[in-house]
Structure formats: structure tokens, C-alpha cells
C-alpha atoms as a PDB file:
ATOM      1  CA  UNK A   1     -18.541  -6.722 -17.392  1.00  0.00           C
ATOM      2  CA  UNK A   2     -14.889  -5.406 -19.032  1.00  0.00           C
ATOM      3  CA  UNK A   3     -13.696  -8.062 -16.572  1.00  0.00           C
ATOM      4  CA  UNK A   4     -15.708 -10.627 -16.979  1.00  0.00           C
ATOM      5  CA  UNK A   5     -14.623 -10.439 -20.767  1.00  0.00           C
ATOM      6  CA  UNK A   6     -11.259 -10.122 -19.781  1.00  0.00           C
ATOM      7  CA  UNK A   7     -11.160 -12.879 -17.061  1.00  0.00           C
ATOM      8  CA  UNK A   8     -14.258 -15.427 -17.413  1.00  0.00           C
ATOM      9  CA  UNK A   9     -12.954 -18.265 -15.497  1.00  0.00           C
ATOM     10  CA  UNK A  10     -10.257 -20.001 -13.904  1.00  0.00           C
ATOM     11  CA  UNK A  11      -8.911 -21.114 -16.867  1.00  0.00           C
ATOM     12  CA  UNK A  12      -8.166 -17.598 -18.515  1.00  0.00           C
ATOM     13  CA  UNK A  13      -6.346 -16.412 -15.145  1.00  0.00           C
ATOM     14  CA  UNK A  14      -4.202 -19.268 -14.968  1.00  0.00           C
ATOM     15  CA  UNK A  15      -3.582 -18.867 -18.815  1.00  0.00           C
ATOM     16  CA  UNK A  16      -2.954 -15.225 -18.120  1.00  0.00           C
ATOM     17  CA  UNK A  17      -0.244 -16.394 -15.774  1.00  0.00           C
ATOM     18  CA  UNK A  18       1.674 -18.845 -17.511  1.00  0.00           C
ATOM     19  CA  UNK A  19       1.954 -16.447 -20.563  1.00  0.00           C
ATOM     20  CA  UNK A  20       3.196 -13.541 -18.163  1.00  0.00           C
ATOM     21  CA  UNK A  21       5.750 -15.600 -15.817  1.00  0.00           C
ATOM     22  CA  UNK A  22       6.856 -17.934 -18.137  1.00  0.00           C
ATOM     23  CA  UNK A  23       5.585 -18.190 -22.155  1.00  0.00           C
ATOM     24  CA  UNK A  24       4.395 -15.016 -24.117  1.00  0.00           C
ATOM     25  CA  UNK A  25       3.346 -16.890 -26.362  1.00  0.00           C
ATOM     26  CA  UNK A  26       1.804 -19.311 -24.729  1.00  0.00           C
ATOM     27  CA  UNK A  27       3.750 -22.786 -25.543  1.00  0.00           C
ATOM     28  CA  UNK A  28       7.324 -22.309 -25.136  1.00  0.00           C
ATOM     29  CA  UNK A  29       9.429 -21.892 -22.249  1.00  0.00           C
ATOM     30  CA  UNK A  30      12.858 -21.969 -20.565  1.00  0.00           C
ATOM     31  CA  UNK A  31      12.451 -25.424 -18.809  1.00  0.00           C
ATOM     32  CA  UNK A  32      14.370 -25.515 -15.542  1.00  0.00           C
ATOM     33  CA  UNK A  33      15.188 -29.079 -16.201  1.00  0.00           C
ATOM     34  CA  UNK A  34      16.605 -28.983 -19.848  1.00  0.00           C
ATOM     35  CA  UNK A  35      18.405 -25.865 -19.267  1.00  0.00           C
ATOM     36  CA  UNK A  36      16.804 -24.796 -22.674  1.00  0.00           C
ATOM     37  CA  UNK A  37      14.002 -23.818 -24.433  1.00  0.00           C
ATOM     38  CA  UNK A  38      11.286 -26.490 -24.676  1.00  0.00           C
ATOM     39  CA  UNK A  39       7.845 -26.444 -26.117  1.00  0.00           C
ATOM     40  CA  UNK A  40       5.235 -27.016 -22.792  1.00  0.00           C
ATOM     41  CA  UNK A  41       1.634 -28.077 -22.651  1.00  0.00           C
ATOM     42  CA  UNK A  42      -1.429 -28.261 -20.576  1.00  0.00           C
ATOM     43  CA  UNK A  43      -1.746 -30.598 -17.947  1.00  0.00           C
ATOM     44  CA  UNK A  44      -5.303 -31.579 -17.848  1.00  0.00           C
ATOM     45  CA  UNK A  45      -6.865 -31.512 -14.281  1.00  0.00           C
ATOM     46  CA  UNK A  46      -4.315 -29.812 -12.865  1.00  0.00           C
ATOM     47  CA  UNK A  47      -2.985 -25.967 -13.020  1.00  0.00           C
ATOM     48  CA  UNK A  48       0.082 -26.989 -14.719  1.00  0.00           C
ATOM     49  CA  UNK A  49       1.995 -27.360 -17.910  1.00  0.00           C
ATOM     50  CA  UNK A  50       4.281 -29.744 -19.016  1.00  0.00           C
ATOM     51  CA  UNK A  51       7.699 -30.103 -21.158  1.00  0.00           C
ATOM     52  CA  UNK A  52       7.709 -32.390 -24.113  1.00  0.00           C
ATOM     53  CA  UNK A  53      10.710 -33.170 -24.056  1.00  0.00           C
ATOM     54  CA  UNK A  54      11.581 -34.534 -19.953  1.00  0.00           C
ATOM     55  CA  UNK A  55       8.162 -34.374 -18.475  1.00  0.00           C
ATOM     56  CA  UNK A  56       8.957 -31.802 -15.942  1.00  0.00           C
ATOM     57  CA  UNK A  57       6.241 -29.691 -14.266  1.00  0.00           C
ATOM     58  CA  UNK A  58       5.986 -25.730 -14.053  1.00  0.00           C
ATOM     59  CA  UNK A  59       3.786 -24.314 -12.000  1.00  0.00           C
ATOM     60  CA  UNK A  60       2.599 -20.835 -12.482  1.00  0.00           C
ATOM     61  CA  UNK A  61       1.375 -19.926  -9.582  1.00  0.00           C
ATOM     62  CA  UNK A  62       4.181 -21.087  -7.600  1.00  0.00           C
ATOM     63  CA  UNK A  63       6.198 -18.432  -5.762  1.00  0.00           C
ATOM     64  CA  UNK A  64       3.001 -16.221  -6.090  1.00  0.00           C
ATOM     65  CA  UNK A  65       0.500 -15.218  -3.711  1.00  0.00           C
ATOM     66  CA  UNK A  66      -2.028 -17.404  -5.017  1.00  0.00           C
ATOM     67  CA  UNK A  67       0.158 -20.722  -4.301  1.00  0.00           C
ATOM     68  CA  UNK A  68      -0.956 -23.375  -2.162  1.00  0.00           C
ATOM     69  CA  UNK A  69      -4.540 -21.298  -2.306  1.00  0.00           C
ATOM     70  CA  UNK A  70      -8.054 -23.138  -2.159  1.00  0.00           C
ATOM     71  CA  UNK A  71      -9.542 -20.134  -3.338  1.00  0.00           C
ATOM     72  CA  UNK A  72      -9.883 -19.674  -6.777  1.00  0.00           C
ATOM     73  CA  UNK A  73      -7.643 -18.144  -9.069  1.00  0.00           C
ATOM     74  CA  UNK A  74     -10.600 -16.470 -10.713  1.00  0.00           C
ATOM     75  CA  UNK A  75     -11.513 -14.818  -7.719  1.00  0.00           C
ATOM     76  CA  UNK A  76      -8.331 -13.644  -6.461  1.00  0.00           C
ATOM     77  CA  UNK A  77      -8.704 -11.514  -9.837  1.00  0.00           C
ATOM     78  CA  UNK A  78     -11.526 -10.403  -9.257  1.00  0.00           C
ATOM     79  CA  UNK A  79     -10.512  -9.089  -5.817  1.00  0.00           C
ATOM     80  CA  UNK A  80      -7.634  -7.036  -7.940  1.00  0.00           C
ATOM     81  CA  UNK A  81     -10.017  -5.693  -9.976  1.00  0.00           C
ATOM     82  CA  UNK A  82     -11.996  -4.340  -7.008  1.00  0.00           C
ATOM     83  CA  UNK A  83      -8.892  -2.855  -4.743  1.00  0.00           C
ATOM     84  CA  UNK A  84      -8.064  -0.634  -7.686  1.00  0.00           C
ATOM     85  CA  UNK A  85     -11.294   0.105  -9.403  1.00  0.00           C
ATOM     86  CA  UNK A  86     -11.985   1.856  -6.154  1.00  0.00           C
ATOM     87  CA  UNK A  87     -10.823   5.270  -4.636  1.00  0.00           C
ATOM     88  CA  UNK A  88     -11.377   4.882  -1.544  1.00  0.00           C
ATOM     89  CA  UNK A  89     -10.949   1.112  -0.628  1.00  0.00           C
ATOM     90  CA  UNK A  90     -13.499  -1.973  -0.025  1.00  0.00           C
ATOM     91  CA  UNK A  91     -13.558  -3.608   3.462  1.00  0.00           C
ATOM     92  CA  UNK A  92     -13.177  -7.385   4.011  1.00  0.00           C
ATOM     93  CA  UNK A  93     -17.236  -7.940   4.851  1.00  0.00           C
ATOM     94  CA  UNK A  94     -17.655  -6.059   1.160  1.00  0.00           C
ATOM     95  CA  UNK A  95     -15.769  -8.580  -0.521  1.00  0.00           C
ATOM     96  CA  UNK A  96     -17.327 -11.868   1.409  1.00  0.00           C
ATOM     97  CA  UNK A  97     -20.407 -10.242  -0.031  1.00  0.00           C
ATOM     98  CA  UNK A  98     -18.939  -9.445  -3.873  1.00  0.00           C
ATOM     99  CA  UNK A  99     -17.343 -12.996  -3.918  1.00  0.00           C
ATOM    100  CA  UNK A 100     -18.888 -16.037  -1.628  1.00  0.00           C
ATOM    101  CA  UNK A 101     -16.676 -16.498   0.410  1.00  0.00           C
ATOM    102  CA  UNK A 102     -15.993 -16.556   4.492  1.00  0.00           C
ATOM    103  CA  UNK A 103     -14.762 -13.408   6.167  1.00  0.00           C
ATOM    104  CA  UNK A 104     -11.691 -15.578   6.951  1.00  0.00           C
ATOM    105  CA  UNK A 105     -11.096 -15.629   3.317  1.00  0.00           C
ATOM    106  CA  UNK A 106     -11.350 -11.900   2.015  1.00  0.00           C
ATOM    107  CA  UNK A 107      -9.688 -10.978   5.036  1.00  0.00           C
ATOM    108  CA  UNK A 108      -6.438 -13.052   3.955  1.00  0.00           C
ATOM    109  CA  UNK A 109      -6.926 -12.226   0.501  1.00  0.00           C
ATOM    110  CA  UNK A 110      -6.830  -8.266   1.014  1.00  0.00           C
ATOM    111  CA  UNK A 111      -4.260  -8.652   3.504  1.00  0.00           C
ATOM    112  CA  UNK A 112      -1.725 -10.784   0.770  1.00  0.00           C
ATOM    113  CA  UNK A 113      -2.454  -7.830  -1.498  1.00  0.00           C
ATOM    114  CA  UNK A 114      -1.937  -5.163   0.579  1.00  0.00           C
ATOM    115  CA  UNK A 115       2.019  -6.465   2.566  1.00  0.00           C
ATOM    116  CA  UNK A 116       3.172  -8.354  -0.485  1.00  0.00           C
ATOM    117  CA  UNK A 117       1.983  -6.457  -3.626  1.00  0.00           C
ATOM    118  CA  UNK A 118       1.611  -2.829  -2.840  1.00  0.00           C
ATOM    119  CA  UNK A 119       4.785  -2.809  -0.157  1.00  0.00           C
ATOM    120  CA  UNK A 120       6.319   0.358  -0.556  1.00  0.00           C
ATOM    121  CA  UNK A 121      10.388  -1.373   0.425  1.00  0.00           C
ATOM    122  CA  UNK A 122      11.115  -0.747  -3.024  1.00  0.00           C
ATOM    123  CA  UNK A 123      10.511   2.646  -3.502  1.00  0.00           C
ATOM    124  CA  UNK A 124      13.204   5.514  -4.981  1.00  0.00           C
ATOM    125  CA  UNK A 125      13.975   8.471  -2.206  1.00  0.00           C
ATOM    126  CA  UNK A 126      11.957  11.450  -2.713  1.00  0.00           C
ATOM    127  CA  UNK A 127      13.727  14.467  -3.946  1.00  0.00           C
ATOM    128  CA  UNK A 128      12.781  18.261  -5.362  1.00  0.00           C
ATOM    129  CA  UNK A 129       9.775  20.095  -3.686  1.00  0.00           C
ATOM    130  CA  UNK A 130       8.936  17.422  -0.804  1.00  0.00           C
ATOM    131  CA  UNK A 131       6.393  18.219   2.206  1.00  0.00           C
ATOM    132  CA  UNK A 132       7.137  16.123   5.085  1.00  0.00           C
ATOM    133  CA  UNK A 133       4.093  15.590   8.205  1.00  0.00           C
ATOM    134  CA  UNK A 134       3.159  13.340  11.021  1.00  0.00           C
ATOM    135  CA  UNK A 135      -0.451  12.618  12.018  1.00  0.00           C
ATOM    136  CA  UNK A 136      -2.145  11.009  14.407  1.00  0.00           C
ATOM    137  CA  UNK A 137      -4.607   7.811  13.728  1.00  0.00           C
ATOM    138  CA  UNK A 138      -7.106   6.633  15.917  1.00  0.00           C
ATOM    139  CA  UNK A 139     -10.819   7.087  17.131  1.00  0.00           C
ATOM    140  CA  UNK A 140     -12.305   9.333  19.867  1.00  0.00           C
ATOM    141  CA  UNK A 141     -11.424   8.077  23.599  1.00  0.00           C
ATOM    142  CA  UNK A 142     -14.465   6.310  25.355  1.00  0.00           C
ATOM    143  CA  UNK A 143     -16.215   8.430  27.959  1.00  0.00           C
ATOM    144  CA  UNK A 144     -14.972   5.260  29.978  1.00  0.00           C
ATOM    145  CA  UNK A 145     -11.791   6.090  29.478  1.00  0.00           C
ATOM    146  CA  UNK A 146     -12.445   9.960  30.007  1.00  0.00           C
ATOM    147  CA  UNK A 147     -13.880   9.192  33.801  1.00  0.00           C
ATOM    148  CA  UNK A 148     -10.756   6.886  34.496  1.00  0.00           C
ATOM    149  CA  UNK A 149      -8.254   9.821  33.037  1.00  0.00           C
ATOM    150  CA  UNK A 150      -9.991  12.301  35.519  1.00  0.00           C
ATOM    151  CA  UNK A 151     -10.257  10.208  38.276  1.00  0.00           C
ATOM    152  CA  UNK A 152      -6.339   9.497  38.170  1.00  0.00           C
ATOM    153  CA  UNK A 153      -5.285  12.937  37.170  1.00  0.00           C
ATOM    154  CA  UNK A 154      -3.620  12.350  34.479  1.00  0.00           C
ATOM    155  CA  UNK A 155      -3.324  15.141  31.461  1.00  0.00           C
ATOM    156  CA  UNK A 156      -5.997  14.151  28.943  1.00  0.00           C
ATOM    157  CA  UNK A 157      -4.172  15.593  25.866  1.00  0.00           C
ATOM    158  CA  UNK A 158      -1.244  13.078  26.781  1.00  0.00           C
ATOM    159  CA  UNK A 159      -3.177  10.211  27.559  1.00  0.00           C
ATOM    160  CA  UNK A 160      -5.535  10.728  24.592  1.00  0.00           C
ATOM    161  CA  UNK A 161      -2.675  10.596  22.147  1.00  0.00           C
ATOM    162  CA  UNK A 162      -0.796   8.072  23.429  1.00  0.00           C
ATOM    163  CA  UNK A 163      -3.497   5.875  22.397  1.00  0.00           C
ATOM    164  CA  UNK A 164      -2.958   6.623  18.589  1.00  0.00           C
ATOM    165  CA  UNK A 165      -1.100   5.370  15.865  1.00  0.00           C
ATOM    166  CA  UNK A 166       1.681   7.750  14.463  1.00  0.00           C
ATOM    167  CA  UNK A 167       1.655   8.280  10.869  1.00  0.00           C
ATOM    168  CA  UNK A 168       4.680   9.755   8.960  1.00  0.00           C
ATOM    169  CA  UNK A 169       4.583  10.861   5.559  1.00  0.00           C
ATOM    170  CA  UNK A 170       6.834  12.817   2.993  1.00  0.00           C
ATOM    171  CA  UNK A 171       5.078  14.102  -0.809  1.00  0.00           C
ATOM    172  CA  UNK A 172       7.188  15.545  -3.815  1.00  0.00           C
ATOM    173  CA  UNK A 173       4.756  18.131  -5.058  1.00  0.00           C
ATOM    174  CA  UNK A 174       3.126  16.507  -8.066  1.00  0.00           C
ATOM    175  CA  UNK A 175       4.658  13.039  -6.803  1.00  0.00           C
ATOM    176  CA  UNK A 176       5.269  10.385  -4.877  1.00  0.00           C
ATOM    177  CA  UNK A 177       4.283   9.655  -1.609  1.00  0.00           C
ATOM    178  CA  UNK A 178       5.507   7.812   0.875  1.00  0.00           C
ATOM    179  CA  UNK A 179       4.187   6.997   4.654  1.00  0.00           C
ATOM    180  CA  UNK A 180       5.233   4.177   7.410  1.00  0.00           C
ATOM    181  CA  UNK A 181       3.853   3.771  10.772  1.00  0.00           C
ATOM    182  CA  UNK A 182       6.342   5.332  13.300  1.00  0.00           C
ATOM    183  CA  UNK A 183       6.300   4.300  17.139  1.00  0.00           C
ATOM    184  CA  UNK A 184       6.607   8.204  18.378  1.00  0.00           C
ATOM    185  CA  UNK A 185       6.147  11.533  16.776  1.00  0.00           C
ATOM    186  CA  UNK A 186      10.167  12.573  18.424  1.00  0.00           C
ATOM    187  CA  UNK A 187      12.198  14.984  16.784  1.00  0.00           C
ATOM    188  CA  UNK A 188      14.782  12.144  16.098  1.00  0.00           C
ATOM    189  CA  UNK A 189      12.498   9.656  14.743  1.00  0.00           C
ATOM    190  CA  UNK A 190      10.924  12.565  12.427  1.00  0.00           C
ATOM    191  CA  UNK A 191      14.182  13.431  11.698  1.00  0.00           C
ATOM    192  CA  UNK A 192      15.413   9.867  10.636  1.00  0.00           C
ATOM    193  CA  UNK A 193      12.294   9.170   8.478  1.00  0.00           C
ATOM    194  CA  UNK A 194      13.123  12.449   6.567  1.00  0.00           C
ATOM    195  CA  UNK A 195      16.412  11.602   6.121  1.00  0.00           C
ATOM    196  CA  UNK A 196      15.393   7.850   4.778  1.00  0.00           C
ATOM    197  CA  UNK A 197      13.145   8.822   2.222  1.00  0.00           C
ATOM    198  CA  UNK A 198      14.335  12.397   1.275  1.00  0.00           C
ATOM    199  CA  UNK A 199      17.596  12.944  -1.420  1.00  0.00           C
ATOM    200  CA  UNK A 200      19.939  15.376   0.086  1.00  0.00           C
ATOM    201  CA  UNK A 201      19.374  19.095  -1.887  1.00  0.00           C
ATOM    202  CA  UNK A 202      15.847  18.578  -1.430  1.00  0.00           C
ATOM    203  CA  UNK A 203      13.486  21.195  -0.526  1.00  0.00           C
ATOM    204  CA  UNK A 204      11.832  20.281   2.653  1.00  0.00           C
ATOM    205  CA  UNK A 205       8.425  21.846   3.652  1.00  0.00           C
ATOM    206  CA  UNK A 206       7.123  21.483   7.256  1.00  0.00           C
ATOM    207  CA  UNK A 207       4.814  23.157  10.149  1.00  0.00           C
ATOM    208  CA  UNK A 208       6.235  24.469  12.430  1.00  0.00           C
ATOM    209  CA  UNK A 209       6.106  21.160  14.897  1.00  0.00           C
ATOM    210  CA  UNK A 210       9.667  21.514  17.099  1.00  0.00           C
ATOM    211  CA  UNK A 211      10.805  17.962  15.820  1.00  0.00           C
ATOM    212  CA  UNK A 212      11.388  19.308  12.002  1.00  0.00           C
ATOM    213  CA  UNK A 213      14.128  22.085  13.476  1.00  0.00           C
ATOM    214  CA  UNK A 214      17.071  19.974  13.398  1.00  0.00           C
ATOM    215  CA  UNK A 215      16.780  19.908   9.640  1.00  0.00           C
ATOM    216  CA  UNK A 216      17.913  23.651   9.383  1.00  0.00           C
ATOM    217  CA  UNK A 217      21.550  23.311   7.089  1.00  0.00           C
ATOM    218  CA  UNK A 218      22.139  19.565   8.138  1.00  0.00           C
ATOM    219  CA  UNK A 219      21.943  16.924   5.512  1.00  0.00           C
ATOM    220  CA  UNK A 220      22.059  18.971   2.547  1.00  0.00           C
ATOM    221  CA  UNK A 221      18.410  20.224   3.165  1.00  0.00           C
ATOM    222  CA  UNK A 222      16.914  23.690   2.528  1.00  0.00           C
ATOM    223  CA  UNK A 223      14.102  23.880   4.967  1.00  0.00           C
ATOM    224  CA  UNK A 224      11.210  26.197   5.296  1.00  0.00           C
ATOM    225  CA  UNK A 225       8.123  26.043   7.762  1.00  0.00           C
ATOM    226  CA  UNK A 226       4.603  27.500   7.835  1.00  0.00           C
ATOM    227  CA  UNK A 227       3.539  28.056  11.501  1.00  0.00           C
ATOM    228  CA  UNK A 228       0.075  26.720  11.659  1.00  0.00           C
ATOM    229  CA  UNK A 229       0.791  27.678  15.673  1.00  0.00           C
ATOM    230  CA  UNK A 230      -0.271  31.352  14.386  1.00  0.00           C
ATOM    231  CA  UNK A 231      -3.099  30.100  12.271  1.00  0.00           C
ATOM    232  CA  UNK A 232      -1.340  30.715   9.037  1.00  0.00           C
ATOM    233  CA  UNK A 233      -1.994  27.941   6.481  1.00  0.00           C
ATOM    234  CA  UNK A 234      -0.237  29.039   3.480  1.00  0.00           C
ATOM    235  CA  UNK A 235       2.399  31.423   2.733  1.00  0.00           C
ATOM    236  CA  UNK A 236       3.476  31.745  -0.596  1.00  0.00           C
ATOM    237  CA  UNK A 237       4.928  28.434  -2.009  1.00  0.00           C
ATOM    238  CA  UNK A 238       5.770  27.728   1.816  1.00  0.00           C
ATOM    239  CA  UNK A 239       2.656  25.003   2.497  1.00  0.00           C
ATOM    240  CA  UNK A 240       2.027  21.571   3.915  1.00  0.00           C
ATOM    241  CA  UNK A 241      -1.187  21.148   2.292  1.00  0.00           C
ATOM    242  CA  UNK A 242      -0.220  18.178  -0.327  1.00  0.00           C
ATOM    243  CA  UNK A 243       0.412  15.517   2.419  1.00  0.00           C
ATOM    244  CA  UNK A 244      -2.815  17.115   4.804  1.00  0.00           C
ATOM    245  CA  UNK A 245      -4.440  16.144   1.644  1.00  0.00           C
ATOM    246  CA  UNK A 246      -3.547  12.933   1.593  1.00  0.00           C
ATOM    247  CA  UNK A 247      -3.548  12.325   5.502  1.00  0.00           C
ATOM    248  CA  UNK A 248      -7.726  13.355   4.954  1.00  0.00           C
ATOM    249  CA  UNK A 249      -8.062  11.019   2.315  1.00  0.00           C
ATOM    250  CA  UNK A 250      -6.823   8.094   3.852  1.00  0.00           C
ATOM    251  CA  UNK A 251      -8.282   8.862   7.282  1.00  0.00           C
ATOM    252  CA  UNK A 252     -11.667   9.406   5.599  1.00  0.00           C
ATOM    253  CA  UNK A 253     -10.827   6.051   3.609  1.00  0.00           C
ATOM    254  CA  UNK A 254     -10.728   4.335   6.693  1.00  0.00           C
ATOM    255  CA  UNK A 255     -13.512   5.665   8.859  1.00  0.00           C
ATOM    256  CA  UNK A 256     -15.894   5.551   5.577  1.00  0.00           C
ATOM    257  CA  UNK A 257     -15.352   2.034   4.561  1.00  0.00           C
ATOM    258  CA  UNK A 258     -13.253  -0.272   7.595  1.00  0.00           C
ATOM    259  CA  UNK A 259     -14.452   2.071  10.737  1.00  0.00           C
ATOM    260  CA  UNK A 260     -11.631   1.481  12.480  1.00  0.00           C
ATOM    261  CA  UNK A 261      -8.017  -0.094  12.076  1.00  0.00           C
ATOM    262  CA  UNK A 262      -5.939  -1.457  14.446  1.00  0.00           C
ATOM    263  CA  UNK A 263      -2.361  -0.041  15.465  1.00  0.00           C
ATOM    264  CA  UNK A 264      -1.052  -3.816  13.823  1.00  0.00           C
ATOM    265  CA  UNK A 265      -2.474  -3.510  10.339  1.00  0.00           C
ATOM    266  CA  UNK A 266      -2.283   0.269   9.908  1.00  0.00           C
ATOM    267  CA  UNK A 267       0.423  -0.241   7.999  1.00  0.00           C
ATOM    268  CA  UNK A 268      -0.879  -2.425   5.177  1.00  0.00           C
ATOM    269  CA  UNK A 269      -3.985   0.086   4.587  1.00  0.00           C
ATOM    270  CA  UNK A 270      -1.579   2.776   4.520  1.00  0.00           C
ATOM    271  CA  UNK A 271       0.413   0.601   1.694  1.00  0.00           C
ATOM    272  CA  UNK A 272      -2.738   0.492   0.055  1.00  0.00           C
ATOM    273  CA  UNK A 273      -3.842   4.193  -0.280  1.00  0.00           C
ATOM    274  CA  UNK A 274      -0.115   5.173  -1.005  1.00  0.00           C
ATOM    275  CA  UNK A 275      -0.133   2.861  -4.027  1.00  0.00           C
ATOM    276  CA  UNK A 276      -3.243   4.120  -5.346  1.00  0.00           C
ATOM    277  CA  UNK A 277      -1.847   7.253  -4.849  1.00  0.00           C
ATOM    278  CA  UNK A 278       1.314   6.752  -6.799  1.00  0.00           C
ATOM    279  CA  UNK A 279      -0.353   5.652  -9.333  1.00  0.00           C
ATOM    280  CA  UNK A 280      -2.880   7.955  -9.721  1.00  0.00           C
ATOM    281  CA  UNK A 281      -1.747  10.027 -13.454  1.00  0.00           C
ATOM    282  CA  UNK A 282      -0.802   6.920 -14.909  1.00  0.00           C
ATOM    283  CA  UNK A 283      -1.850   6.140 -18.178  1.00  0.00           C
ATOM    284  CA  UNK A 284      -1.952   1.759 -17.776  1.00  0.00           C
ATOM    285  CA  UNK A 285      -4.738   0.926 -15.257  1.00  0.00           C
ATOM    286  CA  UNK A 286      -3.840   0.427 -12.078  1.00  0.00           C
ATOM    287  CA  UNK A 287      -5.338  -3.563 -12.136  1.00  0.00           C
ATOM    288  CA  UNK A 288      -2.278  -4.545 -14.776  1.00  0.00           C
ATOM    289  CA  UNK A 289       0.114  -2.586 -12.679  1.00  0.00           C
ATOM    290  CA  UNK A 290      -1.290  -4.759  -9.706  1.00  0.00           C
ATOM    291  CA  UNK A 291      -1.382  -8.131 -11.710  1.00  0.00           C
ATOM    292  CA  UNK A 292       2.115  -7.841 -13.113  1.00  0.00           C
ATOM    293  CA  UNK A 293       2.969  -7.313  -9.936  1.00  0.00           C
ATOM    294  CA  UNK A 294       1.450 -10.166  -8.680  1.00  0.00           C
ATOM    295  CA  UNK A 295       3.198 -12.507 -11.691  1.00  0.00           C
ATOM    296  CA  UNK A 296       7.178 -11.499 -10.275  1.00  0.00           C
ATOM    297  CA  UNK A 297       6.677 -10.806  -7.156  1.00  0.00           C
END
């Protein structure tokens, strides 16, 4: 209902739009043609407004992910709304349901959001306190695939894995986040992710996974490592529990509401829960973070 107020037709999201992209207050605007400001109205029939002075056109959903859309502006809000009114995401068949439309549809919708709104190319290194983990993302083998890994030999542990996504992550402590699909879980592509999205005189916190020991006095790090090897969890301040905690919400995310993901979308649903993430203390709602976004992107 606090949408619906907010957003009760087409008309109000389009208004919504020219007023952030182009006219606060609603009539005039820099027109591209005059080189000046010019007073603009409505075009009627068509999602438009026009200058007074020389006729031209501006478009406000042009350059936006809603341009050259047959879906409705209206419910490309609404979509918004539901992405980051929830904690734990809303799969493509929920929103066919929530809005009328094909599978197709949400599909594309949700997929716009996630690698052009909530990409996380933008984002400022990481620095102070920062826990740093890989993970592994992917179901259970078949017993299929069990019989065929016996019958050739191979070394289930290796074969099983191999068959996973690998997640990276780093996490200031009472931060930021920040996770990318990696092809391997190597000590040099570790390494190089840490390096990427870590300041130098950072504090880095890992387990004690062989990859992470390169990090010892090289790039300006201080490094220390819990060794879950030995069962030991937490030590002090010396912990990786920040980014487990996120690596369980994310993975329970995804088997709770999309089941499974594929290896080549991972990477947008991991956009997704790290912007929720980011945003989680902040005092605007995370919709008009989202929908300013969406209006200079």
C-alpha cells in the first residue's frame, strides 16, 4: 500500500523520472537543443516532454534500463520495490506471479537490475579490519555422477569440486563487502583478488587455506590466520566469521528462494545480496537508493 500511494500508475513513475533526470521541479530543463534553460511540457500520448521554445523531445527513460521496454514503467517499480523490501531475494516465477507477466519478462527484468544497477565496478577498496574467504557454490553431485566417478577412478573430492562455482569475498568488519566469481580457488588468483579490493596497511584475516600465505609482509599487509584445520574457530579478534556469515546467507538465499543458480549468472545474484548487504545500516531505504540509481545510471 506505501507504494501504491507512492507510485499509482504509469504516469507518476514517468513523472518521478523526468523530475529526477532532468526537472526538479517539474517544468524546466536544460534543453540539449537550445543550449539553455527552457520551460518543457507534456507530450500527450507519448512518455515525453517537450521544449517551448524549438520543439525538441526529451525522453526520460532514455539511456535507462527501462528504454525501448514494452513493459510498463509502473511495473518495473514495482519490481524495485520487491528486490529490496526483501532479505533474502524473490525468484523470477515469484514475480510472473506478483506482476502478470511471462517468465520471459521477470526474468529480464531481475536480470537488468541485478548487472546494471547493483554492479559492484564502482566500489572503493576495502581497508581497516578486512576478512578475506573463498567458498564453494553448487549442489550435491548426482548419484549418477557418483557411479561414473567410481567406475573411472577418479578422486571424488576433486571431481566433486570441480563442478562448483568459486566464490571470493573480502568484509571490513562493520562494512563493506565485496565478492566476484573467480575461475579457481589458486593461491595467485586469491592472492590477486585480495590485492584488488584490499588498501595496502590493511589488516587481513584468513583460515588457514595455503593460498592466503603469500600475503605474510608483501603488499603492505599485516596478516593473521585462524586454523580451522585444528578445529579452532575463533581466537581472540583473529576470526573469519563476518564473511562465513555472509557466504550462509547468500547460499541459503539461493537454495531457499531460486534452488539452484547456474555457474553464468552467479555473479548477478551475488551483486544482488552484496548490495543489500552494503546497504544494510542505512538510514534512506534501500528502494530510493535503487531508483536513483536507476535515473543516472
Amino acid at each position: 500500500m506505501e507504494f501504491m500511494r507512492r507510485y499509482p500508475d504509469d504516469a507518476a513513475c514517468l513523472e518521478w523520472l523526468w523530475r529526477a533526470r532532468f526537472a526538479p521541479d517539474g517544468h524546466t530543463a536544460m534543453c540539449p537543443a537550445c543550449k539553455v534553460e527552457r520551460r518543457f511540457h507534456k507530450v500527450n500520448g507519448r512518455p515525453a516532454w517537450d521544449c517551448d521554445r524549438c520543439g525538441h523531445h526529451v525522453h526520460p527513460t532514455a539511456g535507462t534500463i527501462f528504454h525501448k521496454s514494452s513493459t510498463s514503467l509502473h511495473l518495473w517499480f514495482y519490481a524495485m520495490w520487491l528486490m529490496t523490501s526483501t532479505r533474502c531475494g524473490i525468484s523470477a516465477k515469484q514475480l510472473e506471479r506478483e506482476l502478470g507477466v511471462t517468465y520471459k519478462t521477470a526474468w529480464r527484468i531481475f536480470n537488468k537490475i541485478r548487472n546494471e544497477l547493483m554492479t559492484q565496478a564502482d566500489a572503493e577498496p576495502l581497508s581497516g579490519e578486512v576478512e578475506a574467504d573463498e567458498t564453494f557454490v553448487g549442489g550435491k553431485p548426482r548419484e549418477s555422477y557418483r557411479r561414473e566417478v567410481a567406475r573411472k577412478g577418479w578422486n571424488m573430492q576433486t571431481a566433486y569440486w570441480d563442478r562448483k562455482a568459486v566464490v571470493f569475498g573480502a568484509v571490513e568488519r562493520g562494512g563493506r563487502i565485496r565478492a566476484e566469481v573467480i575461475p579457481n580457488s589458486r593461491g595467485q588468483t586469491v592472492q590477486a583478488k585480495v590485492r584488488e579490493y584490499v588498501l595496502p596497511a590493511s589488516m587481513i584475516y584468513t583460515d588457514d587455506y595455503h593460498g592466503y600465505k603469500k600475503l605474510d609482509g608483501k603488499g603492505g599487509y599485516t596478516h593473521r590466520r585462524i586454523n580451522h584445520s585444528a578445529r579452532i574457530y575463533v581466537d581472540g579478534d583473529v576470526h573469519t566469521q563476518t564473511i562465513e556469515g555472509f557466504f550462509g546467507l547468500f547460499k541459503n538465499g539461493v537454495r531457499g528462494a531460486y534452488h539452484s543458480v547456474s555457474k553464468k549468472w552467479l555473479q548477478g545474484y551475488l551483486n544482488e545480496y552484496v548490495w543489500r548487504y552494503n546497504r544494510r545500516d542505512d538510514d534512506e531505504p534501500m528502494f530510493d537508493q535503487l531508483l536513483r540509481r536507476a535515473a543516472t545510471a
